[in-house]
C-alpha atoms as a PDB file:
ATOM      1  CA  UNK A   1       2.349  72.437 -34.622  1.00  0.00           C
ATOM      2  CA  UNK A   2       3.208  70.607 -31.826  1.00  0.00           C
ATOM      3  CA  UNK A   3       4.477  74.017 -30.437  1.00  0.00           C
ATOM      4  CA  UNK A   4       1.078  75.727 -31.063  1.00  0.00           C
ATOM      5  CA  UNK A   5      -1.290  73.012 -29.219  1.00  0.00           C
ATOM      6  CA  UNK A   6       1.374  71.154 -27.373  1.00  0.00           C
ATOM      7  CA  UNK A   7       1.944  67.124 -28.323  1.00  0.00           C
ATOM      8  CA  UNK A   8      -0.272  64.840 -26.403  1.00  0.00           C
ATOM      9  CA  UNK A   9       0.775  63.146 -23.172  1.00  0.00           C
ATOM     10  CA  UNK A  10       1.178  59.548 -23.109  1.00  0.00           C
ATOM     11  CA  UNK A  11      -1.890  57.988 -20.833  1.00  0.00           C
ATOM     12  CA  UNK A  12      -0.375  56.283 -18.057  1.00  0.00           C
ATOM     13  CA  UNK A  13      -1.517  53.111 -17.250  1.00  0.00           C
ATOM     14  CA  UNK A  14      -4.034  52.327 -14.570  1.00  0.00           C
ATOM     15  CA  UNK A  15      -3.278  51.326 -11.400  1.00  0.00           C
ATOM     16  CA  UNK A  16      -3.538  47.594 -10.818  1.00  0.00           C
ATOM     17  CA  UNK A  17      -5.399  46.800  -7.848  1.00  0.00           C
ATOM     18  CA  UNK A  18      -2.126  45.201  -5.832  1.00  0.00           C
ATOM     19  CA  UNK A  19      -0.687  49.016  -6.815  1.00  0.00           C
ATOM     20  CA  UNK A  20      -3.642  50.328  -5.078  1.00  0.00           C
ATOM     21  CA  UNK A  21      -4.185  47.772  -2.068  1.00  0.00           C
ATOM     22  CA  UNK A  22       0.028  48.488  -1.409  1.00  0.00           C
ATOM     23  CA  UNK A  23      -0.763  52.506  -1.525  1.00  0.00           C
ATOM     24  CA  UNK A  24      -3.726  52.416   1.127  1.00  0.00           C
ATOM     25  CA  UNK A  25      -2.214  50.084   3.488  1.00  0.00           C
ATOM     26  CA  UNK A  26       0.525  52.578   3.875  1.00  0.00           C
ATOM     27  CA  UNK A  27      -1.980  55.064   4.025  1.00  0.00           C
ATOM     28  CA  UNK A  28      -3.640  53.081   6.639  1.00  0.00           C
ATOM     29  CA  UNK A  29      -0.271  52.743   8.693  1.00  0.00           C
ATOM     30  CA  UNK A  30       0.363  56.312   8.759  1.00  0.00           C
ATOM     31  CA  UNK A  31      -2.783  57.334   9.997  1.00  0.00           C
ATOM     32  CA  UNK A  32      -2.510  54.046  12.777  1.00  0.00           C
ATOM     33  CA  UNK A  33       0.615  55.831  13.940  1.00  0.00           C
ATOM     34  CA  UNK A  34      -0.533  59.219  14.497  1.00  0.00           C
ATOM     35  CA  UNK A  35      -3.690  57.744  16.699  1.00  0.00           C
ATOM     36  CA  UNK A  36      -1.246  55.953  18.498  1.00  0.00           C
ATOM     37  CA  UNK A  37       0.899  59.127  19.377  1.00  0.00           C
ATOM     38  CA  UNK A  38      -2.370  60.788  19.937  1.00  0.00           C
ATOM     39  CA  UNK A  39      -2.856  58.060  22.629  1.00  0.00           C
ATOM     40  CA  UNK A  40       0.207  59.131  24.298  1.00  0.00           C
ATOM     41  CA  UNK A  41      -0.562  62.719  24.151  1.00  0.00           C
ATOM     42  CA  UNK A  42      -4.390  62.160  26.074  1.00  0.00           C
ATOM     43  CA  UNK A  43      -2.359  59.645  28.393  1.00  0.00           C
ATOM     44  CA  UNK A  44      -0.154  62.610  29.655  1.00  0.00           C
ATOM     45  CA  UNK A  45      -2.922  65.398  29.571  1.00  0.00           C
ATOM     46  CA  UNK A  46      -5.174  62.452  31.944  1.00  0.00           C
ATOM     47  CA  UNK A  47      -2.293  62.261  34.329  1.00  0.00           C
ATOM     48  CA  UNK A  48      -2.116  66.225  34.402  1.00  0.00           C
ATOM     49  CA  UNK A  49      -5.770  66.750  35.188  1.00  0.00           C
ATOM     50  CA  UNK A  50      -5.262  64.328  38.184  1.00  0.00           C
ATOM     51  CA  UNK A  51      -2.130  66.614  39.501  1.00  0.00           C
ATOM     52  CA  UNK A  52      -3.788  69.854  38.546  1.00  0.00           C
ATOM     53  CA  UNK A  53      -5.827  71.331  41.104  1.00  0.00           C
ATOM     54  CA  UNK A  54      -9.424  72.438  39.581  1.00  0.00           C
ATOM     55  CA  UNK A  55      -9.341  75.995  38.292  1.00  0.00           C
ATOM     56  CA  UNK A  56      -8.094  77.379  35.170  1.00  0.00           C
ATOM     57  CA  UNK A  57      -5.147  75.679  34.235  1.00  0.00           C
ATOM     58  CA  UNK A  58      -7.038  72.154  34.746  1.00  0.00           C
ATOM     59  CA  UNK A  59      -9.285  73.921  32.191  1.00  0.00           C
ATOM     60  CA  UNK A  60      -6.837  74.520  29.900  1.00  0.00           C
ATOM     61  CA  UNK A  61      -5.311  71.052  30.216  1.00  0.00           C
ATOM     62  CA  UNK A  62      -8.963  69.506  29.687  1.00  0.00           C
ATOM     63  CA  UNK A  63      -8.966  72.556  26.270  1.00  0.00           C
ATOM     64  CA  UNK A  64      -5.839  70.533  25.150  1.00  0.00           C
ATOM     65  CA  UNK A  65      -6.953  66.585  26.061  1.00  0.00           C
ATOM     66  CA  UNK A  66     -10.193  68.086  23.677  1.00  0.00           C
ATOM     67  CA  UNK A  67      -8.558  69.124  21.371  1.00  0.00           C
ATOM     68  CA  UNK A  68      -6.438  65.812  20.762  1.00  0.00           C
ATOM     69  CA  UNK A  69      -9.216  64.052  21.292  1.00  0.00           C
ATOM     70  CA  UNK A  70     -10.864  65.376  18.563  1.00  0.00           C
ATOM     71  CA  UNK A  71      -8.137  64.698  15.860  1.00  0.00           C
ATOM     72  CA  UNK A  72      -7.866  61.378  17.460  1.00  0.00           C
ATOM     73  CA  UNK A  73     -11.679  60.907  16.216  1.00  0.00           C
ATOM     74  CA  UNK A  74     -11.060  62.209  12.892  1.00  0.00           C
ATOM     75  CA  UNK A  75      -7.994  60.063  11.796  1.00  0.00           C
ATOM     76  CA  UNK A  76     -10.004  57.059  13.323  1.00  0.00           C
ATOM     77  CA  UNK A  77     -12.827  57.649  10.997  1.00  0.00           C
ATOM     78  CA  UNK A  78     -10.246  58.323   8.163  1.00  0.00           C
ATOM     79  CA  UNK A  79      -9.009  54.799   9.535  1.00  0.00           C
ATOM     80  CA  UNK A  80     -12.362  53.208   8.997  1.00  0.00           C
ATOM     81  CA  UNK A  81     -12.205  54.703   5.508  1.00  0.00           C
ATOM     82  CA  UNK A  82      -9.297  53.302   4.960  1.00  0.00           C
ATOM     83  CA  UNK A  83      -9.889  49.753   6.074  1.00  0.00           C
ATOM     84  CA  UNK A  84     -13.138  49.665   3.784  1.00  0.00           C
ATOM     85  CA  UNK A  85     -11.475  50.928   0.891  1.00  0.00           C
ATOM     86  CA  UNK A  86      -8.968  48.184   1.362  1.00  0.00           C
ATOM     87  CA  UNK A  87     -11.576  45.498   1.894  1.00  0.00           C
ATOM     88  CA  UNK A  88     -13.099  46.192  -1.715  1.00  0.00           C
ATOM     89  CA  UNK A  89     -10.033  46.018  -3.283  1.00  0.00           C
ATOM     90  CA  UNK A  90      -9.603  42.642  -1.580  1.00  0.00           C
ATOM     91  CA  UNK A  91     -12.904  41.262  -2.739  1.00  0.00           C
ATOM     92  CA  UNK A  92     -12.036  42.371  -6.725  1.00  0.00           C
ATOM     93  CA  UNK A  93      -8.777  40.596  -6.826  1.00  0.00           C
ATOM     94  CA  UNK A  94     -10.530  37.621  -5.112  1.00  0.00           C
ATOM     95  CA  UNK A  95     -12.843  37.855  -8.308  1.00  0.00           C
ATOM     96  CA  UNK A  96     -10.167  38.897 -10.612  1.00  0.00           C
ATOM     97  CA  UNK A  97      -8.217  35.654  -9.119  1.00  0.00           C
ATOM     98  CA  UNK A  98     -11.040  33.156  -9.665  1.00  0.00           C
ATOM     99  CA  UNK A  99     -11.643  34.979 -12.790  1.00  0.00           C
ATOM    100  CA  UNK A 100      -8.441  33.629 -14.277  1.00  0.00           C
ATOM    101  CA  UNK A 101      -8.390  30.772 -12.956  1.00  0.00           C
ATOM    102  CA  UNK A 102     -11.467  30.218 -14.748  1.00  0.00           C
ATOM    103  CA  UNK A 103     -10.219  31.565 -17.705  1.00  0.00           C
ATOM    104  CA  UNK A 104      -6.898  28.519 -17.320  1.00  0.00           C
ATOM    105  CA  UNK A 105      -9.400  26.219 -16.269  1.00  0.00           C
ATOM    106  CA  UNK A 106     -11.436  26.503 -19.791  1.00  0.00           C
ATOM    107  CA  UNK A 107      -8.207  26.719 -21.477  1.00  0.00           C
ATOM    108  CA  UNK A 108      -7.096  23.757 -20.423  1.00  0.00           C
ATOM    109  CA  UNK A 109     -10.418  21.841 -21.046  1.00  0.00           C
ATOM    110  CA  UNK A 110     -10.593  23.038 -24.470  1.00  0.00           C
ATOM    111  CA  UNK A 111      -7.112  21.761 -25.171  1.00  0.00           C
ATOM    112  CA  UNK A 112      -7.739  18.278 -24.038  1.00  0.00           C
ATOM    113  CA  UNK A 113     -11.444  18.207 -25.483  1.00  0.00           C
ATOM    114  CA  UNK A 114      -9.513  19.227 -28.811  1.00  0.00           C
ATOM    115  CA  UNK A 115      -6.673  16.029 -27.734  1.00  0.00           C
ATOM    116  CA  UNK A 116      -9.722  13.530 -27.197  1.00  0.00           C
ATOM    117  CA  UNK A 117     -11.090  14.208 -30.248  1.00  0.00           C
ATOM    118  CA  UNK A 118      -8.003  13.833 -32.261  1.00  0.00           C
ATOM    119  CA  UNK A 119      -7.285  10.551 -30.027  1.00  0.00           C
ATOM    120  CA  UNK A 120     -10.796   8.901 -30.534  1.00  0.00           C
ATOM    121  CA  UNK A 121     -10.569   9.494 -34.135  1.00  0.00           C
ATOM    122  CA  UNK A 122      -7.891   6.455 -34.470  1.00  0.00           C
ATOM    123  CA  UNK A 123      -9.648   4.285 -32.046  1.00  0.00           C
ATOM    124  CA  UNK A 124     -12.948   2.809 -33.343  1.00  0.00           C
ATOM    125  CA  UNK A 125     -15.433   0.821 -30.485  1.00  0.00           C
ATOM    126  CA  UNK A 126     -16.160  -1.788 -34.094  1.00  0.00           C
ATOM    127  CA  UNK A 127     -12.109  -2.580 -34.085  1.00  0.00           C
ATOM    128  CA  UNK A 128     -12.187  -3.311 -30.430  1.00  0.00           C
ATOM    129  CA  UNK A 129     -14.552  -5.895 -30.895  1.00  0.00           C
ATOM    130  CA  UNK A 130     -13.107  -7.026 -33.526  1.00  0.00           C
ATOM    131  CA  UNK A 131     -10.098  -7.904 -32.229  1.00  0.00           C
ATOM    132  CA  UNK A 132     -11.825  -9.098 -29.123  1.00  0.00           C
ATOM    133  CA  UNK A 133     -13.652 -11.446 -31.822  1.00  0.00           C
ATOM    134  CA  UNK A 134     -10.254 -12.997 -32.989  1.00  0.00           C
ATOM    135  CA  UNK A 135      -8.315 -13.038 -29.807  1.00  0.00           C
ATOM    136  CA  UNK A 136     -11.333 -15.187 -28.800  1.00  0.00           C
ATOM    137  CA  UNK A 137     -11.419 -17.335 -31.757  1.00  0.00           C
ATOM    138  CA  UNK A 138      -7.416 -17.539 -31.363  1.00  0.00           C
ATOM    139  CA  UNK A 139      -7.984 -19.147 -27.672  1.00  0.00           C
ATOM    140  CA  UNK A 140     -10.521 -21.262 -28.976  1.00  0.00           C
ATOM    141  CA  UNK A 141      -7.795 -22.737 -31.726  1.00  0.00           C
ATOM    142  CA  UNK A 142      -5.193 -23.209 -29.467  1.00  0.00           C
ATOM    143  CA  UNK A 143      -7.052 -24.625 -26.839  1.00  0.00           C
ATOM    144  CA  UNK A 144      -8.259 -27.697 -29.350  1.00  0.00           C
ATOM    145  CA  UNK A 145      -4.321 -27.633 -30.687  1.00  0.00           C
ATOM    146  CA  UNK A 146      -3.083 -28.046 -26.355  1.00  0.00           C
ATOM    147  CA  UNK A 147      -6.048 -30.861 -26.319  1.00  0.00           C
ATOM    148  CA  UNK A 148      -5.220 -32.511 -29.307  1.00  0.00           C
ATOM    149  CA  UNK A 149      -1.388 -32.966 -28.536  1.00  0.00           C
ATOM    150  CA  UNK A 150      -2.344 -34.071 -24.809  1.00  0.00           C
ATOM    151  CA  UNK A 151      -4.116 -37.080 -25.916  1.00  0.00           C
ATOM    152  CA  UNK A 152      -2.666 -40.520 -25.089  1.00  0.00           C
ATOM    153  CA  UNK A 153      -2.088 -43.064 -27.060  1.00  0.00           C
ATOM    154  CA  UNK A 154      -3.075 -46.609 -26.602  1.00  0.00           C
ATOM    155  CA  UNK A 155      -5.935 -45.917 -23.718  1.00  0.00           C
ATOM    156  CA  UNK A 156      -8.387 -48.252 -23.579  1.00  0.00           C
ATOM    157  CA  UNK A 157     -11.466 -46.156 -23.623  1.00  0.00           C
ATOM    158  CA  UNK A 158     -14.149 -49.181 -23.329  1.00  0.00           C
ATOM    159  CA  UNK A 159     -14.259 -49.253 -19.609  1.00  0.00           C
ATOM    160  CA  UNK A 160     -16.944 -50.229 -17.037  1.00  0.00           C
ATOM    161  CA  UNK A 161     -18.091 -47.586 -14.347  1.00  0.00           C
ATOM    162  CA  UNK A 162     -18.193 -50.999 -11.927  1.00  0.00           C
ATOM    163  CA  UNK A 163     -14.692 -52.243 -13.642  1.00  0.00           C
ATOM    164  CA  UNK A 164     -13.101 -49.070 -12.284  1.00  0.00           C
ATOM    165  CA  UNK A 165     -15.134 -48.957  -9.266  1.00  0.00           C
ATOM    166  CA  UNK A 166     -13.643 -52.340  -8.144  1.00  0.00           C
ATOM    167  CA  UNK A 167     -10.003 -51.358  -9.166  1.00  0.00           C
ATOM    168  CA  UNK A 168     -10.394 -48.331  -6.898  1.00  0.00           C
ATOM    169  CA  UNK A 169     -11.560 -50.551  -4.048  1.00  0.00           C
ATOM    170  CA  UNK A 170      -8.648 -53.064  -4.355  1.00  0.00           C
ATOM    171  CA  UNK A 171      -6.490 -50.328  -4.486  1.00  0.00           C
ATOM    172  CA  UNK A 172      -7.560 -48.638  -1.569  1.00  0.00           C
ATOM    173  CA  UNK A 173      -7.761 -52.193   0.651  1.00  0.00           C
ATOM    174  CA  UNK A 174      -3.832 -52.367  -0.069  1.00  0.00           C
ATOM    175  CA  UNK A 175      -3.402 -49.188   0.785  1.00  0.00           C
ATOM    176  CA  UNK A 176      -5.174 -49.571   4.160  1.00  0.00           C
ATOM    177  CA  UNK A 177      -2.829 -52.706   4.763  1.00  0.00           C
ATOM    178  CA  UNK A 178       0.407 -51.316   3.716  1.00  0.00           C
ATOM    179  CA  UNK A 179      -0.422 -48.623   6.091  1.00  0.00           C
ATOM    180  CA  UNK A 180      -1.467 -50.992   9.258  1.00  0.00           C
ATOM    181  CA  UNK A 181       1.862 -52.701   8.697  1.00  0.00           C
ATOM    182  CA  UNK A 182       3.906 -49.379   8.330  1.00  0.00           C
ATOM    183  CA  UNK A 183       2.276 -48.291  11.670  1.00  0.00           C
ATOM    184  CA  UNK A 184       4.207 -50.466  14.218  1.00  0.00           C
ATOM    185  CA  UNK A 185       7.810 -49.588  14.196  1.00  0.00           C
ATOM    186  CA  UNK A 186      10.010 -52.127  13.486  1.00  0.00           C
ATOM    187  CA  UNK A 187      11.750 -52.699  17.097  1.00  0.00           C
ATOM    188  CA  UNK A 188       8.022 -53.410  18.539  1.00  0.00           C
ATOM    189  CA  UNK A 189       7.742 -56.033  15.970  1.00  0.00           C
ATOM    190  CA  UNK A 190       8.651 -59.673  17.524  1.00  0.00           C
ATOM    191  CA  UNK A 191      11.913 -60.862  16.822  1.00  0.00           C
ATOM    192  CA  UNK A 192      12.435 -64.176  14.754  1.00  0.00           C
ATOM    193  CA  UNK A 193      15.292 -66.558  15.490  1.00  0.00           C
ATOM    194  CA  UNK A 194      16.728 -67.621  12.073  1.00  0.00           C
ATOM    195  CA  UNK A 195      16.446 -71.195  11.500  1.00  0.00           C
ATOM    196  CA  UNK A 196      19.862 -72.549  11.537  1.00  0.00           C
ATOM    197  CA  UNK A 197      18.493 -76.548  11.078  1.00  0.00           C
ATOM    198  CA  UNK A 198      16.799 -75.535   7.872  1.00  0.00           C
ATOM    199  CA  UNK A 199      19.273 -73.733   6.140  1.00  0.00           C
ATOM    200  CA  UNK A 200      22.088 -75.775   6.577  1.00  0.00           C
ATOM    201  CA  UNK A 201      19.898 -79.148   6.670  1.00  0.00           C
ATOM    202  CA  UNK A 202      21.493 -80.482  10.267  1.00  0.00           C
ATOM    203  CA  UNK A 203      19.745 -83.220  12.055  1.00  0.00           C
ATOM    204  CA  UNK A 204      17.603 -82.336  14.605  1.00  0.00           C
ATOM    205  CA  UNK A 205      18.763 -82.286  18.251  1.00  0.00           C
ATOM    206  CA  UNK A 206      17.488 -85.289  20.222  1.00  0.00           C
ATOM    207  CA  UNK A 207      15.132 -85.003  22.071  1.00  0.00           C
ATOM    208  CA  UNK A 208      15.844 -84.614  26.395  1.00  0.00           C
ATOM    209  CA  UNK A 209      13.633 -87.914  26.598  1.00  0.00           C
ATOM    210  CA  UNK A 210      15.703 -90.341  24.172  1.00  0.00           C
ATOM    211  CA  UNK A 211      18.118 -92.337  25.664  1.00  0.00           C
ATOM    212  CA  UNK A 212      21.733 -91.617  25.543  1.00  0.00           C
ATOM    213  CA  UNK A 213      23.359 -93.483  23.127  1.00  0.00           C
ATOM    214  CA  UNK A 214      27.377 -94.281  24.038  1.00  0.00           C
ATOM    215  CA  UNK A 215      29.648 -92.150  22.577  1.00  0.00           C
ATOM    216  CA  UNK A 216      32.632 -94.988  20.420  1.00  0.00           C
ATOM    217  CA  UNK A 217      35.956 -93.677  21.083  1.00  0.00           C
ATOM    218  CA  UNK A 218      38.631 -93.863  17.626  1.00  0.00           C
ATOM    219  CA  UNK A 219      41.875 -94.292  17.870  1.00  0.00           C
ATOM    220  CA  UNK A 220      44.857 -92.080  15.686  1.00  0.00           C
ATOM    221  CA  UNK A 221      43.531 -92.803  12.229  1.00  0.00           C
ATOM    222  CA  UNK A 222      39.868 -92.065  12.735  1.00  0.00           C
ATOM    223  CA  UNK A 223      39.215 -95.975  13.041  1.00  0.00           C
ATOM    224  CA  UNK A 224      37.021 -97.343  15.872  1.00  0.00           C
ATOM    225  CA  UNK A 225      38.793 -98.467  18.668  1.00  0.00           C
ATOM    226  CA  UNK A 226      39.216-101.530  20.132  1.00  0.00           C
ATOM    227  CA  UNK A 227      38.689-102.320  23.477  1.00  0.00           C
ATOM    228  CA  UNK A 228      42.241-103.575  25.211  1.00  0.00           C
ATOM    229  CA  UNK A 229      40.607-106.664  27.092  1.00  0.00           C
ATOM    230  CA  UNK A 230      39.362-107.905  23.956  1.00  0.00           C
ATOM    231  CA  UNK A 231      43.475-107.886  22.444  1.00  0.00           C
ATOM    232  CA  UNK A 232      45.183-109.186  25.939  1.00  0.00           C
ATOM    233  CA  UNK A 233      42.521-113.086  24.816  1.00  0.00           C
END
């Protein structure tokens, strides 16, 4: 059979679009190149026309410049052609780009819309608050268990507002003195001279007005002595 109506050809598939953007910018380049050796063609047939003298063969010169010149218009439009074709293809895979990034976009937001769910079933707002409920109640508790072991034992709690008012008062008058006295620095302070009379209970020193009284002389055993006119009678 399949020698009678021939087996089927496998379908190729269709060009992708970067297949056919690659396949008319080469396009594209070929053509650029033969307008730019067309260039150089009319460049040389100017340069004759200025040597040739006018007659025929600066008419068949300007024939030949006309004749390039003509091409050189063709392949330009083919150029223009070109340049289009390769701007459309452009502006699809632009769209074909966004396209699919659309398409991951809504992928992905499905897949976490599908995670949130899931999530937000095992966290209820009512257990939240009650929690929040008890953690409150909790600080409540342990505050009055901190306040309760704080207290002091053997305060007297019967006191006057005037009672404390007046403690506070004396307090702060011997504060103020304490600090007067602390304020002058010891060496500015006047110096005392220690009494010697009183602390080792001497007689006093007689006074510069009292008259003399005559000092007894002793003789070796601490006796007083006697004077030597009194022995020689």
């Amino acid at each position: 059979m399949k020698r009678v109506f021939g087996a089927k050809k496998n379908k190729e598939p269709p060009p992708s679009i970067q297949d056919a953007s690659e396949r008319i910018n080469k396009r594209g380049e070929s053509v650029d190149e033969k307008i730019k050796n067309l260039d150089a063609e009319l460049a040389r047939y100017k340069d004759q026309i200025k040597k040739t003298r006018p007659g025929p063969a600066q008419e068949a010169v300007k024939a030949r410049a006309m004749r390039v010149l003509k091409q050189k218009r063709m392949y330009e439009g083919q150029r223009d052609m070109i340049y289009n074709q390769t701007f459309n293809l452009d502006q699809v895979s632009f769209a074909a780009e966004g396209l699919k990034d659309a398409q991951q976009t809504m992928s992905a937001l499905k897949s976490a819309n599908k995670e949130l769910k899931g999530m937000m079933k095992t966290v209820k707002i009512s257990d939240i608050d009650n929690m929040q409920d008890e953690m409150m109640d909790l600080m409540d508790v342990s505050t009055e268990i901190q306040d309760s072991l704080g207290r002091s034992y053997n305060v007297p709690d019967d006191i006057d507002e005037e009672e404390l008012m007046g403690e506070l008062d004396a307090l702060e008058a011997d504060m103020g003195a304490e600090t007067e006295a602390d304020a002058v620095p010891s060496y500015l302070q006047p110096e005392r001279e220690p009494d010697l009379e009183g602390e080792l209970n001497l007689p006093a020193a007689p006074s510069s007005h009292a008259p003399a009284q005559p000092v007894q002389a002793e003789d070796d055993f601490g006796l007083p002595a006697v004077p030597r006119a009194s022995i020689r009678g």
